[in-house]
Protein backbone atom coordinates (compact mmCIF):
# COMPACT_ATOMS: atom_id res chain seq x y z
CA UNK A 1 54.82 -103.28 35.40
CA UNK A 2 54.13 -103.26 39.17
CA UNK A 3 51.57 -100.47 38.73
CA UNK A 4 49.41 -101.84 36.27
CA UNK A 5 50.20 -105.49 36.35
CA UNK A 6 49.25 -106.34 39.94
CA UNK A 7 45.51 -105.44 39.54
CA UNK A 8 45.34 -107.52 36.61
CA UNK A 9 46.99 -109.90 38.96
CA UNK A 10 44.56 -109.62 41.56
CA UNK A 11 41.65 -109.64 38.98
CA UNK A 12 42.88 -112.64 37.68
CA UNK A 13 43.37 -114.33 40.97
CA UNK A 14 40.14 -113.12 42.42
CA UNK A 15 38.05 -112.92 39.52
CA UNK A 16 36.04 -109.81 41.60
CA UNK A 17 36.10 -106.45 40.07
CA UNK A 18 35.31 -105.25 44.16
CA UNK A 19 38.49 -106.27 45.35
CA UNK A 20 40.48 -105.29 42.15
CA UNK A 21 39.51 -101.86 43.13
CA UNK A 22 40.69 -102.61 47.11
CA UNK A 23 43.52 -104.17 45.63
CA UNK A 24 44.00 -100.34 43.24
CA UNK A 25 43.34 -98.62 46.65
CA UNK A 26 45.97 -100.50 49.00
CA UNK A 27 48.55 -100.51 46.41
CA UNK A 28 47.99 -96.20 46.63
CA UNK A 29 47.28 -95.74 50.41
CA UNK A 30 50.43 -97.07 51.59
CA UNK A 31 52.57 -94.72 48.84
CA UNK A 32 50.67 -92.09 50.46
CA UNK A 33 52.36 -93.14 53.89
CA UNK A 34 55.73 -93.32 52.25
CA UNK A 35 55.69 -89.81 51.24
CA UNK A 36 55.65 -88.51 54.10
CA UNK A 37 59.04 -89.95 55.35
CA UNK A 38 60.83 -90.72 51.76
CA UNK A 39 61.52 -86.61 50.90
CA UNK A 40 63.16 -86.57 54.41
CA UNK A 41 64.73 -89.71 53.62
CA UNK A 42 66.39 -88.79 50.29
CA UNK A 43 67.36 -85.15 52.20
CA UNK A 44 69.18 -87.19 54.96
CA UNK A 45 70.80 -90.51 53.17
CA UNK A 46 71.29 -88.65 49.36
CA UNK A 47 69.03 -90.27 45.95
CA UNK A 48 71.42 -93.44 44.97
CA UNK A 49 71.10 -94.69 48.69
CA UNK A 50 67.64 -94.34 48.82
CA UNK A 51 67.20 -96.25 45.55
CA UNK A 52 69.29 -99.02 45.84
CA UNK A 53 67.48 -99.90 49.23
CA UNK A 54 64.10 -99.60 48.30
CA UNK A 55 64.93 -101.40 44.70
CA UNK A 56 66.26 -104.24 47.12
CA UNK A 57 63.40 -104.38 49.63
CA UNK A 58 61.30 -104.67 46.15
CA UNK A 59 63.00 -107.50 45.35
CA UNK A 60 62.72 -109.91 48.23
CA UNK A 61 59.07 -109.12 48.26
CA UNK A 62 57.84 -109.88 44.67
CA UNK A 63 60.56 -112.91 44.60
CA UNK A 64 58.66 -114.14 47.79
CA UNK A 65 55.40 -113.47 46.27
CA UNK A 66 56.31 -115.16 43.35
CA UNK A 67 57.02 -118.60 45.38
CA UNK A 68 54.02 -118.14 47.72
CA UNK A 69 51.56 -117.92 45.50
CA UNK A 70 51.90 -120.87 43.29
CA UNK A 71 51.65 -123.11 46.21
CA UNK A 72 47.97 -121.62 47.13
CA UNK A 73 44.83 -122.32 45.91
CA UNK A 74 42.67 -119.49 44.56
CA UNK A 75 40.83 -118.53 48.09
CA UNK A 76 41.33 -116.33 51.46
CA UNK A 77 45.40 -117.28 51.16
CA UNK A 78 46.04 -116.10 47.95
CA UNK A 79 43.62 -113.19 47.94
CA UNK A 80 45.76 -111.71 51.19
CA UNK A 81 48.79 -112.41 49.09
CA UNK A 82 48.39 -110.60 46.34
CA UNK A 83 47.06 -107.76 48.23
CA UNK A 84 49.95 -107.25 50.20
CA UNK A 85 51.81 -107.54 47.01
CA UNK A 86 50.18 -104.49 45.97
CA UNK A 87 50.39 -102.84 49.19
CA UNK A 88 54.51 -103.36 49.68
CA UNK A 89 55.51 -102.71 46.41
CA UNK A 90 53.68 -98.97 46.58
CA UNK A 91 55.54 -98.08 49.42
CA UNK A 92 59.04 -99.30 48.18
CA UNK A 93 58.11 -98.07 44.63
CA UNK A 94 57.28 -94.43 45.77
CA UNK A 95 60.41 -94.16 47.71
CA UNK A 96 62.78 -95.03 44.81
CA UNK A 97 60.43 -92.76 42.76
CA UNK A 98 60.78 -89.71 45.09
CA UNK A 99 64.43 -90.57 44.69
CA UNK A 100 65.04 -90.54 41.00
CA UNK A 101 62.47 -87.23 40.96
CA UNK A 102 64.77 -85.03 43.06
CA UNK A 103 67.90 -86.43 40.99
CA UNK A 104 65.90 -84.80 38.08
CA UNK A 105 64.97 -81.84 40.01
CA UNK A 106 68.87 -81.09 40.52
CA UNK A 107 69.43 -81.69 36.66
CA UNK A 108 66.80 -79.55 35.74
CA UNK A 109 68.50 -76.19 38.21
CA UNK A 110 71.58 -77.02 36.55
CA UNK A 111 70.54 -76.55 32.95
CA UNK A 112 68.81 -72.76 33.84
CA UNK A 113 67.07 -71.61 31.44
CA UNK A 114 66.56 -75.18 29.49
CA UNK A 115 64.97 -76.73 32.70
CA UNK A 116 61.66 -77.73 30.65
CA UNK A 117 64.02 -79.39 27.82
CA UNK A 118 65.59 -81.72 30.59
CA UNK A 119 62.08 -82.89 31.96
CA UNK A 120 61.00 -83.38 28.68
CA UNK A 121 63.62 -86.00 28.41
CA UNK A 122 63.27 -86.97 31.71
CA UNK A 123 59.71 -87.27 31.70
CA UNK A 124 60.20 -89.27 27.98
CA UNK A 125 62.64 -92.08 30.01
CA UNK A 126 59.38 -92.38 32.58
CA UNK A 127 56.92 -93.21 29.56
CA UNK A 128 59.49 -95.21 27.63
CA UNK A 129 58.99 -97.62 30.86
CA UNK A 130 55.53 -96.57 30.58
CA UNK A 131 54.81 -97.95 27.45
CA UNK A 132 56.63 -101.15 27.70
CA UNK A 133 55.73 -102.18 31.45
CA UNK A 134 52.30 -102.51 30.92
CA UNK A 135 51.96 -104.32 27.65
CA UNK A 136 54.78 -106.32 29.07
CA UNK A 137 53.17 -107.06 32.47
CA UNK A 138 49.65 -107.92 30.54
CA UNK A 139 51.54 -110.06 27.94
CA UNK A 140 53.53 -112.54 30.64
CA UNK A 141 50.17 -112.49 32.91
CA UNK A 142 48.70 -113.94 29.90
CA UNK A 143 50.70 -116.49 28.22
CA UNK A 144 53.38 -117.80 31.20
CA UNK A 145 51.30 -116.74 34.30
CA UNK A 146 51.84 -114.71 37.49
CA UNK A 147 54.96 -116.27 38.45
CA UNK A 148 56.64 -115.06 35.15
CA UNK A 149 55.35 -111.39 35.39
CA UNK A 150 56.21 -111.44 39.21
CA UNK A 151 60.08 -112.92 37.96
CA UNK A 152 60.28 -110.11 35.10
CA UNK A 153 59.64 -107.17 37.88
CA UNK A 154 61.93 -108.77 39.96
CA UNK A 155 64.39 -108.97 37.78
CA UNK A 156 64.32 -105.01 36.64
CA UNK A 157 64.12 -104.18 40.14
CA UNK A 158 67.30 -105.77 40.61
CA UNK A 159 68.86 -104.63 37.70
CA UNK A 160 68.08 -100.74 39.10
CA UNK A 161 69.61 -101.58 42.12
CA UNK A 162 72.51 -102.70 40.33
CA UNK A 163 72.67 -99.98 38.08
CA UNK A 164 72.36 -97.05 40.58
CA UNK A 165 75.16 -94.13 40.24
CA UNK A 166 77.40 -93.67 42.75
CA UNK A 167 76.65 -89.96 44.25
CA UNK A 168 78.28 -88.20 46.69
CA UNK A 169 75.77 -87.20 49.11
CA UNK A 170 75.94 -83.25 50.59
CA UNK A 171 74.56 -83.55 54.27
CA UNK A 172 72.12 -80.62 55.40
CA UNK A 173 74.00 -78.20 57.54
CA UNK A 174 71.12 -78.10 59.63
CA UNK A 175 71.20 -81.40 60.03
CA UNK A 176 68.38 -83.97 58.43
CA UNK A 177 64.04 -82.85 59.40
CA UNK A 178 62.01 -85.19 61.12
CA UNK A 179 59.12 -86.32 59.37
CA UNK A 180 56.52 -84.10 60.27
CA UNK A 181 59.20 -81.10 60.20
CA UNK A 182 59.85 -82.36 56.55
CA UNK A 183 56.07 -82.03 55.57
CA UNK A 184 55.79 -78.94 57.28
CA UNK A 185 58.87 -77.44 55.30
CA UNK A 186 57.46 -78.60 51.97
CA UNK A 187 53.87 -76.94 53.04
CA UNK A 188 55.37 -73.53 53.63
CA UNK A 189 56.90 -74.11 50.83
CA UNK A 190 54.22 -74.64 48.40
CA UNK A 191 51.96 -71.78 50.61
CA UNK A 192 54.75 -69.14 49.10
CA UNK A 193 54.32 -70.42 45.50
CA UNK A 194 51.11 -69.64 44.21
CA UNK A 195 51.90 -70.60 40.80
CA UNK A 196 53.16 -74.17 41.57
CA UNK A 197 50.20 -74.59 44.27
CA UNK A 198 47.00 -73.60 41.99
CA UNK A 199 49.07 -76.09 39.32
CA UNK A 200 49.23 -78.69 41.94
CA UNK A 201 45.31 -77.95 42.77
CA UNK A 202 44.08 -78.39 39.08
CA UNK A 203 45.91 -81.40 38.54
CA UNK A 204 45.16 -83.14 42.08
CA UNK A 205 41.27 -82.83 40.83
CA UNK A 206 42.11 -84.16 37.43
CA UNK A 207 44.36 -87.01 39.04
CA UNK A 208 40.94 -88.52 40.44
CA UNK A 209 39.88 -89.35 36.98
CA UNK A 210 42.78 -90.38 35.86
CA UNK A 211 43.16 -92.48 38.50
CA UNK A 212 39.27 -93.82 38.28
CA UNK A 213 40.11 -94.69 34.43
CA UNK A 214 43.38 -97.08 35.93
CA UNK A 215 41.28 -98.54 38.31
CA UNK A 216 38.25 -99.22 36.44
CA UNK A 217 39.71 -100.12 32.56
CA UNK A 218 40.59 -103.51 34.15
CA UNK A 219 37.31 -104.54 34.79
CA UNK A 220 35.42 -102.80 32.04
CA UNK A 221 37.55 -104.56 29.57
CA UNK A 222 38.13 -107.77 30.47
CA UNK A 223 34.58 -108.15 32.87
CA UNK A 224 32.48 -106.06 30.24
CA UNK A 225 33.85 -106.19 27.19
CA UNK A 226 35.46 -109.46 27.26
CA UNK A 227 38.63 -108.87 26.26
CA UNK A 228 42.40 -110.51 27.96
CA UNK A 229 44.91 -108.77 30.26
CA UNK A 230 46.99 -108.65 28.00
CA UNK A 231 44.59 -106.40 25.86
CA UNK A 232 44.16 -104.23 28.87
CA UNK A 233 48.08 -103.52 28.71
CA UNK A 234 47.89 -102.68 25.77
CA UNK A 235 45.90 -99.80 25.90
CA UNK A 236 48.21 -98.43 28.80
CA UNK A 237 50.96 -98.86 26.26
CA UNK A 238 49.46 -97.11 23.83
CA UNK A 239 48.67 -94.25 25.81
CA UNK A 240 52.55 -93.79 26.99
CA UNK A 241 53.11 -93.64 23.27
CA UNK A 242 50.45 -90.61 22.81
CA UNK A 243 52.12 -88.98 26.19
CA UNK A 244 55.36 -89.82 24.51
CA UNK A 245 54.74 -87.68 21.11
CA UNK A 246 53.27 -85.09 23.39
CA UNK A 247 56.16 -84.53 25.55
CA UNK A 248 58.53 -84.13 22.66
CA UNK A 249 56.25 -81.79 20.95
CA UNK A 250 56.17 -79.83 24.53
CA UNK A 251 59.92 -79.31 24.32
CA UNK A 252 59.27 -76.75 21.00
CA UNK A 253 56.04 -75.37 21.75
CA UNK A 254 57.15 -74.17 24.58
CA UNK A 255 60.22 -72.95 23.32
CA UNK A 256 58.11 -70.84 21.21
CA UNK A 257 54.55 -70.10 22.92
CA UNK A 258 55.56 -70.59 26.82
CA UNK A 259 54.32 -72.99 29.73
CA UNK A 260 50.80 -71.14 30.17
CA UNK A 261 49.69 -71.65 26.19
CA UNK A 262 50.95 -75.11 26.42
CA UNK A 263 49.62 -76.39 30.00
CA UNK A 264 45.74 -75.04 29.02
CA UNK A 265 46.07 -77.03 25.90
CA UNK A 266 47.26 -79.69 27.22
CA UNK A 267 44.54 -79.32 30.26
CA UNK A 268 41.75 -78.57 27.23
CA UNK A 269 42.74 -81.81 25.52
CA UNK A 270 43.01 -84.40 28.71
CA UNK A 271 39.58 -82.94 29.96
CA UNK A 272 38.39 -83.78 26.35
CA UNK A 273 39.51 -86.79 25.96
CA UNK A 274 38.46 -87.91 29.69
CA UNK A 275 34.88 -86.73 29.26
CA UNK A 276 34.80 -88.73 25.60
CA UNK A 277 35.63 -91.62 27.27
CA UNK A 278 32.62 -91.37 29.52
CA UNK A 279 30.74 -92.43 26.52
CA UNK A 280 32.96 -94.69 25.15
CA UNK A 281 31.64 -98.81 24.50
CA UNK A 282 34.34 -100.70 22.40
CA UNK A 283 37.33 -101.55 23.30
CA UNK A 284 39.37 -99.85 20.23
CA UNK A 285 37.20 -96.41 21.35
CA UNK A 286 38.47 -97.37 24.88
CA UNK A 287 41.93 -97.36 23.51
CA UNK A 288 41.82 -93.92 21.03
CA UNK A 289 40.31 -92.06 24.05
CA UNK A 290 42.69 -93.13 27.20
CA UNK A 291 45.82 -92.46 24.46
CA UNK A 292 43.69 -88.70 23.86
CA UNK A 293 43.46 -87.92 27.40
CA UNK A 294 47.67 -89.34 28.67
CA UNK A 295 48.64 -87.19 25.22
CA UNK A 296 47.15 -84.21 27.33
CA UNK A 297 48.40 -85.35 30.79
CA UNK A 298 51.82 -85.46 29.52
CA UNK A 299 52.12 -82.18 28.14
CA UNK A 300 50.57 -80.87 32.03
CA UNK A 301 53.22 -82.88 33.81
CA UNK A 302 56.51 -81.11 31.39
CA UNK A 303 54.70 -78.08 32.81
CA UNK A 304 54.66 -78.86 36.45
CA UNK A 305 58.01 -80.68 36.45
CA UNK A 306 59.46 -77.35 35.02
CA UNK A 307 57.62 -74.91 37.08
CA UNK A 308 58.72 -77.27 39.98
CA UNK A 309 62.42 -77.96 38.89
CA UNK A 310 62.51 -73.57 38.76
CA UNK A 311 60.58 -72.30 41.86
CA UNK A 312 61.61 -75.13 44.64
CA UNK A 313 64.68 -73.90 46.55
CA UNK A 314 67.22 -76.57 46.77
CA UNK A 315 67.86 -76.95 50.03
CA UNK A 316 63.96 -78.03 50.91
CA UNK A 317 63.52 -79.20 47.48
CA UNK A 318 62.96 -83.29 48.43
CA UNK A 319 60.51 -82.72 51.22
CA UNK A 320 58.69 -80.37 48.82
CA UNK A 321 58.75 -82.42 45.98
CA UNK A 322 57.30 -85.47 47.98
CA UNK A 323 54.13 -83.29 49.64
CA UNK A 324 53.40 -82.22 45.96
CA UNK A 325 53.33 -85.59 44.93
CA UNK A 326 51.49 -86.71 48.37
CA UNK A 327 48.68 -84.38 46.97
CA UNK A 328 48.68 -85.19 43.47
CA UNK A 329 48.77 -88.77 44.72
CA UNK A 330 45.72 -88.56 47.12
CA UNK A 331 42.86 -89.21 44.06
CA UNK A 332 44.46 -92.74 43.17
CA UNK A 333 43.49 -94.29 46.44
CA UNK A 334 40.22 -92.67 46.73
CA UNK A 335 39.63 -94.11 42.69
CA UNK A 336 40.12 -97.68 43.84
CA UNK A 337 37.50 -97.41 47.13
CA UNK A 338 34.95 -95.97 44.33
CA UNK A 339 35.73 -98.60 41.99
CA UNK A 340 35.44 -101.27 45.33
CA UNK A 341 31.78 -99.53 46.06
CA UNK A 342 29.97 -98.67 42.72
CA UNK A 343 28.75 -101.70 41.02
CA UNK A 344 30.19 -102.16 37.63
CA UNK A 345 27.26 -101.35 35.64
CA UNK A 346 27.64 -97.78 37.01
CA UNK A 347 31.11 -97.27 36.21
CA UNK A 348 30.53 -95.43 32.67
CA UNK A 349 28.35 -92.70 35.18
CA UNK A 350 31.33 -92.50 37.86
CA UNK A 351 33.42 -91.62 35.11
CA UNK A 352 31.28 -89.29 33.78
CA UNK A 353 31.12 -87.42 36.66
CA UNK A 354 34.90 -87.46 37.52
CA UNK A 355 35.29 -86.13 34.22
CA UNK A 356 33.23 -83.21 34.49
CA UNK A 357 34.88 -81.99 37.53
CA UNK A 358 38.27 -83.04 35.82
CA UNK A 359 37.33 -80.51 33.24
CA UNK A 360 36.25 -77.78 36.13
CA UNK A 361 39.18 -77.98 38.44
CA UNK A 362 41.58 -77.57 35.21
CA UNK A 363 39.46 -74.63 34.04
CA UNK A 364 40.03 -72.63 37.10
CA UNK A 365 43.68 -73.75 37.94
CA UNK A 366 44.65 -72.34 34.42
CA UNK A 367 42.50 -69.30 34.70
CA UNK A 368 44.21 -68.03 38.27
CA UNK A 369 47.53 -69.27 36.30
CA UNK A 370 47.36 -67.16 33.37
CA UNK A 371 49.12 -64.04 35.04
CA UNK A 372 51.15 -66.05 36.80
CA UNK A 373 54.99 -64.50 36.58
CA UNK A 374 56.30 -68.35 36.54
CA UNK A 375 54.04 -69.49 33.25
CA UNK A 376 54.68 -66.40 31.38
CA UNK A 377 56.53 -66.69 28.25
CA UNK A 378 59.60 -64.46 29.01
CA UNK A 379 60.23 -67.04 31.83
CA UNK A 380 61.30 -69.55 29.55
């Protein structure tokens, strides 16, 4: 809800596709920051520590938000609101997310060989939310206003809190990294897998249109096309349901055919479906197309969750998990300054463009990867 619902909130508030895409770009910059200390974090203090805090920080700060900003008028004080809104929640967001990742990690080393079956589920319970936080977040936005969608996300965020196992928490015998020891770890790390760093590479490159497509579908649809927020949702919705059916189709296929058969068609049909919507100028094309290309993204991230759950020794596996994600993450903030610069007329040839290397940087990731001992069949 947070992720997609607070640029609609800042669109509607602000009415300027510019500072929807500053709004896209602060809500990603500061998640970068929180990468850098939340692996070490989640290393030193355990995952249901780390998520209960940063589930509670999230909800003082959209419960304050939603008081604040009722009692402003549309202007400088509400603009600043909002886009600190955007700014806080990434931060606390990414650190319960780096959290609930390595919790997954550890699931997926205990079930051995039928690691890509338990981030298939995993990844399933991420686009469940998927598909109901957006249409959910547009919805409320909508019909009861910001305060309501701001009440709903505080309200799950507490809830999570609540909810958090219990887990007993194994200190480090080394005792816990500093933060720039932790990032260094997780680069040697990734520098002695090749397989999980060309992976990481490809789908860093295609993250930037992906990200471009999140930034920009608020404005094309609602600016250009006319249509409500709550439309907009809807399309994110029913692209978690195409990246839904993909992911359980993954858990078979590669079963049967292995990670490399399934990761280049899945990389074939996002790069596809990203270029397509280049060209795309209805909304219910908009909608086919973005469900196309998340169908293909989800059946690449089953692959790098997998290849990640395998090849990342545990003991260094949460501050190598979060400079993975630091890199795959990188794209989303540089999307939103494009989307801030490039009038919106020119948005169909950004994308475009984004596309075409989208489809490049997957070509050649999956090329180095096809002898790659980790994506070979047998290794499943």
């Amino acid at each position: 809800m947070a992720t997609y619902g607070i640029p609609l909130l800042v669109l509607a508030t602000t009415h300027s596709a510019a500072l929807t895409g500053l709004a896209f770009a602060l809500e990603w910059v500061p998640r970068l920051g929180a990468f850098a200390f939340a692996g070490t974090l989640v290393d030193r203090h355990g995952t249901s520590a780390v998520l209960r805090t940063a589930s509670t920080g999230r909800v003082l700060v959209v419960l304050a938000a939603a008081f604040i900003l009722p009692a402003q008028a549309a202007g400088v004080g509400a603009t600043v609101t909002v886009m600190l809104l955007a700014a806080l929640t990434g931060i606390l967001s990414e650190c319960s997310y780096i959290a609930a990742e390595t919790a997954g990690g550890v699931a997926g080393r205990e079930a051995g060989e039928r690691a890509h079956r338990v981030q298939s589920v995993l990844l399933g319970i991420d686009q469940i939310a998927t598909l109901s936080g957006p249409a959910l977040a547009g919805l409320l936005l909508e019909w009861v206003g910001a305060t309501g969608m701001l009440m709903a996300i505080t309200a799950f965020s507490l809830l999570t809190g609540v909810l958090a196992p219990r887990q007993e928490h194994r200190a480090k015998p080394a005792g816990p990294q500093p933060v720039l020891e932790g990032l260094r770890t997780g680069w040697s790390t990734l520098r002695a897998l090749p397989a999980l760093g060309w992976l990481v590479a490809g789908l860093t490159v295609s993250n930037l249109a992906t990200g471009l497509l999140q930034a920009a579908t608020p404005v094309i649809i609602v600016q250009q096309l006319g249509h409500s927020t709550a439309d907009v949702g809807l399309i994110w919705s029913a692209a978690a349901v195409a990246s839904l059916l993909a992911i359980a189709a993954c858990r078979g296929a590669i079963d049967r055919f292995g990670l490399w058969p399934i990761g280049a068609v899945s990389g074939t049909i996002a790069a596809l479906g990203c270029l397509a919507v280049s060209f795309a100028d209805t909304y219910h094309a908009y909608l086919v197309l973005i469900a196309v290309l998340m169908a293909g993204e989800g059946g690449m991230t089953v692959v790098l969750r997998t290849v990640r759950s395998r090849l990342i020794p545990a003991d260094v596996f949460g501050a190598t998990l979060s400079l993975t994600i630091l890199l795959l993450l990188v794209p989303f903030p540089l999307a939103g300054v494009l989307v801030a610069a490039v009038p919106p007329a020119q948005l169909g040839h950004l994308i475009t463009v984004c596309a075409a290397l989208q489809a490049l940087g997957l070509f050649v990731a999956f090329a180095r990867l096809r002898t790659a001992p980790a994506l070979r069949p047998s290794f499943v």
